[in-house]
Protein backbone atom coordinates (compact mmCIF):
# COMPACT_ATOMS: atom_id res chain seq x y z
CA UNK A 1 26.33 -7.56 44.48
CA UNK A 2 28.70 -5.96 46.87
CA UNK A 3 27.37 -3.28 49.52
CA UNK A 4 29.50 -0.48 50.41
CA UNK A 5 28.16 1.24 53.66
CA UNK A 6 28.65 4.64 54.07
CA UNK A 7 27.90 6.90 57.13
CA UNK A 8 26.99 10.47 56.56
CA UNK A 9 28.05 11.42 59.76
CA UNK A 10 31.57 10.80 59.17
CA UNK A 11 31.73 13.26 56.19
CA UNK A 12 32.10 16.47 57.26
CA UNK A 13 33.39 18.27 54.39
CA UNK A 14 33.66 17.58 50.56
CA UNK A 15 37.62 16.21 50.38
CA UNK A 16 36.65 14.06 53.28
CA UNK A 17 33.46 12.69 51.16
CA UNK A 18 35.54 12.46 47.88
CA UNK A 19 38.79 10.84 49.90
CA UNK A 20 36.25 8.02 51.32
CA UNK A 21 34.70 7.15 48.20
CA UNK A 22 37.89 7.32 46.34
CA UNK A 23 39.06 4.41 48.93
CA UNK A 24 35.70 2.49 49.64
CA UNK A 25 35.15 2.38 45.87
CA UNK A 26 38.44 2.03 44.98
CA UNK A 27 37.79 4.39 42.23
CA UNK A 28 40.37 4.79 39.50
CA UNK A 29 43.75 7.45 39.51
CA UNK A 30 42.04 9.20 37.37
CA UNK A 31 39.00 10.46 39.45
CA UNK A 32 38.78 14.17 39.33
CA UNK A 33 37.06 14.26 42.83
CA UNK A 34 34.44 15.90 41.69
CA UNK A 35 30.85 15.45 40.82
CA UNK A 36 31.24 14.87 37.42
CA UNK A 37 33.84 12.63 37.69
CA UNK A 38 31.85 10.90 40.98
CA UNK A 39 29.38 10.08 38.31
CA UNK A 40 31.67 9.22 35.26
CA UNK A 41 32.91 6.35 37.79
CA UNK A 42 29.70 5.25 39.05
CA UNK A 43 27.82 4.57 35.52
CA UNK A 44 31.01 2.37 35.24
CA UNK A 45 30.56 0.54 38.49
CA UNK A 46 29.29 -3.45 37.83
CA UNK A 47 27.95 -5.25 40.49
CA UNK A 48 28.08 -2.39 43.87
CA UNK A 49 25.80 -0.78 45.74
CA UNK A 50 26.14 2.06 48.22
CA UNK A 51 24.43 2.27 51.17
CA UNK A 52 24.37 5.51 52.43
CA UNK A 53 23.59 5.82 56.47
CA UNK A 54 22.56 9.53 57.97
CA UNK A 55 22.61 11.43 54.74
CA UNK A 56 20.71 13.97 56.78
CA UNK A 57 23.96 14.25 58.73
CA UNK A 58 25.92 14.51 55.30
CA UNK A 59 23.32 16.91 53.73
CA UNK A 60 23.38 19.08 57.26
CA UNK A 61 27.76 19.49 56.37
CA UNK A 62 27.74 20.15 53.03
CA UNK A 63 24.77 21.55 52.60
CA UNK A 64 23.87 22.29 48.95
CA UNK A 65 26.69 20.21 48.00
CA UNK A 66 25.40 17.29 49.73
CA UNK A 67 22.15 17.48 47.97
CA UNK A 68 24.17 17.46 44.90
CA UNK A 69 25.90 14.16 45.99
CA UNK A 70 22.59 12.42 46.34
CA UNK A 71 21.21 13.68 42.80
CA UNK A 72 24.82 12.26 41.43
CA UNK A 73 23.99 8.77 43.47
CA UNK A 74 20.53 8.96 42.52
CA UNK A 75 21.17 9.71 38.72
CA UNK A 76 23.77 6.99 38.27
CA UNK A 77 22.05 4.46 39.73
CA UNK A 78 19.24 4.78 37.24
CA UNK A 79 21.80 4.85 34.56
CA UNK A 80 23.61 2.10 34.95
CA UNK A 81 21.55 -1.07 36.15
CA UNK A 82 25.23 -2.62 37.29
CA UNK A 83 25.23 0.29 40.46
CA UNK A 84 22.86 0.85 43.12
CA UNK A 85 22.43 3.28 45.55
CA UNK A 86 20.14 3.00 49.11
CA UNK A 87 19.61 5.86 51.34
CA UNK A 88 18.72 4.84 54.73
């Protein structure tokens, strides 16, 4: 399985978040960069997991957003046993 590594303190607002995981997880043309369409990729994802360092940091940015991030990573990762998601 491949490990992406994120850090959380390096997103500081949501097109920075949705422009690094558009590159880091080479996600498709299509992505909407968006939450729904964050998750519409991930349950797709075989074989990667994101680590995700200082999501505090992340969470402190984007505040209610960022909690919203971590319920998309959290959600896909228990639907789709191909993606995996570690908050450290």
């Amino acid at each position: 399985m491949t490990h992406i590594i994120l850090d959380g303190a390096a997103i500081r607002d949501r097109e920075a978040l949705h422009a690094l995981l558009a590159e880091r997880l080479s996600l498709p043309d299509w992505y909407g960069k968006n939450l729904d369409a964050l998750h519409d990729c991930l349950t797709d994802l075989r074989g990667v997991t994101v680590v995700l360092r200082n999501a505090g940091a992340m969470t402190g940015a984007l505040g209610d957003y960022g909690g919203r991030v971590l319920r998309v990573f959290r959600d896909s990762a228990e639907e789709n046993p191909g993606f995996g998601f570690v908050e450290l």
